[in-house]
Protein backbone atom coordinates (compact mmCIF):
# COMPACT_ATOMS: atom_id res chain seq x y z
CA UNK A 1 13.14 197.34 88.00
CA UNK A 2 10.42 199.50 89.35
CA UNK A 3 7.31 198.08 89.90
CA UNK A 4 4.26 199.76 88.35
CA UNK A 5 1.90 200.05 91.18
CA UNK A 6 -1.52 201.82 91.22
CA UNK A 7 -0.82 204.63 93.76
CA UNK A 8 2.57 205.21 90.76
CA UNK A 9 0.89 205.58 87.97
CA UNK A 10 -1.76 207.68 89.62
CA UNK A 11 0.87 210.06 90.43
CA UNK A 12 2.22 209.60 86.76
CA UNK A 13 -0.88 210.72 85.37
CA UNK A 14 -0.96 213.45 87.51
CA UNK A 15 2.75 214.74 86.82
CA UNK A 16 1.88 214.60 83.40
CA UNK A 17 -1.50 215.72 83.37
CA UNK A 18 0.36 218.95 85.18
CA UNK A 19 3.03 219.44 83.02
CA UNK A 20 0.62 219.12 79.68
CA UNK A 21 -1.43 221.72 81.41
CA UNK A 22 0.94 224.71 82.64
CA UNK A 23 2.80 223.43 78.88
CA UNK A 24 -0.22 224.11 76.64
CA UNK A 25 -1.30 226.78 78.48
CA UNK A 26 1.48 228.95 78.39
CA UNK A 27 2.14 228.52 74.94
CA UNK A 28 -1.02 230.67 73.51
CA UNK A 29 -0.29 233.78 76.14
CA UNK A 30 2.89 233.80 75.06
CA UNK A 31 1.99 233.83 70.96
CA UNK A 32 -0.33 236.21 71.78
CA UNK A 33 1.99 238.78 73.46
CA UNK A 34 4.14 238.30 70.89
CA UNK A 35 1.41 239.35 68.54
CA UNK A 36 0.34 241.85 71.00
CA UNK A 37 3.68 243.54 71.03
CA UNK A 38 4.04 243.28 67.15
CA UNK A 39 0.86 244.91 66.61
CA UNK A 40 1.59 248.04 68.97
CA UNK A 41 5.14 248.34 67.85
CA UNK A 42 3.86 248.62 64.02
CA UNK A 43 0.76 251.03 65.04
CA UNK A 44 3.18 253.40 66.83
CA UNK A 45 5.66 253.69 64.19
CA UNK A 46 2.34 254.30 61.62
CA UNK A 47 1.12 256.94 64.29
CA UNK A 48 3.44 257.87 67.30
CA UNK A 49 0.61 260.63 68.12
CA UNK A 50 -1.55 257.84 70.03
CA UNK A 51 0.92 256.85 72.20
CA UNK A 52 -0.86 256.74 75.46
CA UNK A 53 -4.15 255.41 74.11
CA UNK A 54 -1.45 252.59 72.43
CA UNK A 55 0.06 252.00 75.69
CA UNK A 56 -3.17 251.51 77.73
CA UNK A 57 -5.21 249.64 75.65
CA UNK A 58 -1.51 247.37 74.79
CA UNK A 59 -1.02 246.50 78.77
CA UNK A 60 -4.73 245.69 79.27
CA UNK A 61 -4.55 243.16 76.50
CA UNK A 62 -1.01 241.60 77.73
CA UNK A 63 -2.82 241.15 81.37
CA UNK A 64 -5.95 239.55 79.94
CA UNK A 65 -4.07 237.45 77.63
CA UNK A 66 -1.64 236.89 81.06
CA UNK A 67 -4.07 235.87 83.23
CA UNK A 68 -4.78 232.50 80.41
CA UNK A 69 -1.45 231.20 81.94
CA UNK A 70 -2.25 231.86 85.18
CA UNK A 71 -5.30 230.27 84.96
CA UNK A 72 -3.38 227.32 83.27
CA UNK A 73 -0.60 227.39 86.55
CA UNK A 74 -3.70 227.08 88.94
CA UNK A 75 -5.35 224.29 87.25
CA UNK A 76 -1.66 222.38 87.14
CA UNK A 77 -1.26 223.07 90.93
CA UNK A 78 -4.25 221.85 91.53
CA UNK A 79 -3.46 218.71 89.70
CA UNK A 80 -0.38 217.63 91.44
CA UNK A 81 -1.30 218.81 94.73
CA UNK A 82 -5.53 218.07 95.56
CA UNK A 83 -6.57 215.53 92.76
């Protein structure tokens, strides 16, 4: 059997404080590049004219909503590895 000792379940709570974080976190930038996608796909088939603008304004708003799960990675590194 394994015996449940304090310095275990403090890295318990960490491994799964990590994994909830980088988990969670990575599931709204991903929905919302999805959407992201969707959105330009439909807007250039309505108008293939406004290509560029489309394309522009389409990877700026797939790095912002990018940079979420980054942000999410960081905070689960930092939870294994300095708390």
């Amino acid at each position: 059997m394994i015996e449940i000792t304090a310095d275990f379940a403090r890295l318990l709570a960490k491994l799964i404080g990590a994994g909830l974080a980088i988990g969670l976190g990575a599931v709204g930038p991903g929905v919302g590049i999805g959407l992201i996608g969707m959105g330009a796909l439909q807007a250039l088939g309505r108008n293939p004219g406004a290509r560029a603008q489309l394309m522009t304004v389409m990877i700026l708003s797939i790095a912002f909503a990018e940079s979420v799960a980054i942000y999410a990675l960081v905070v689960a590194i930092l939870l294994i590895f300095v708390i």
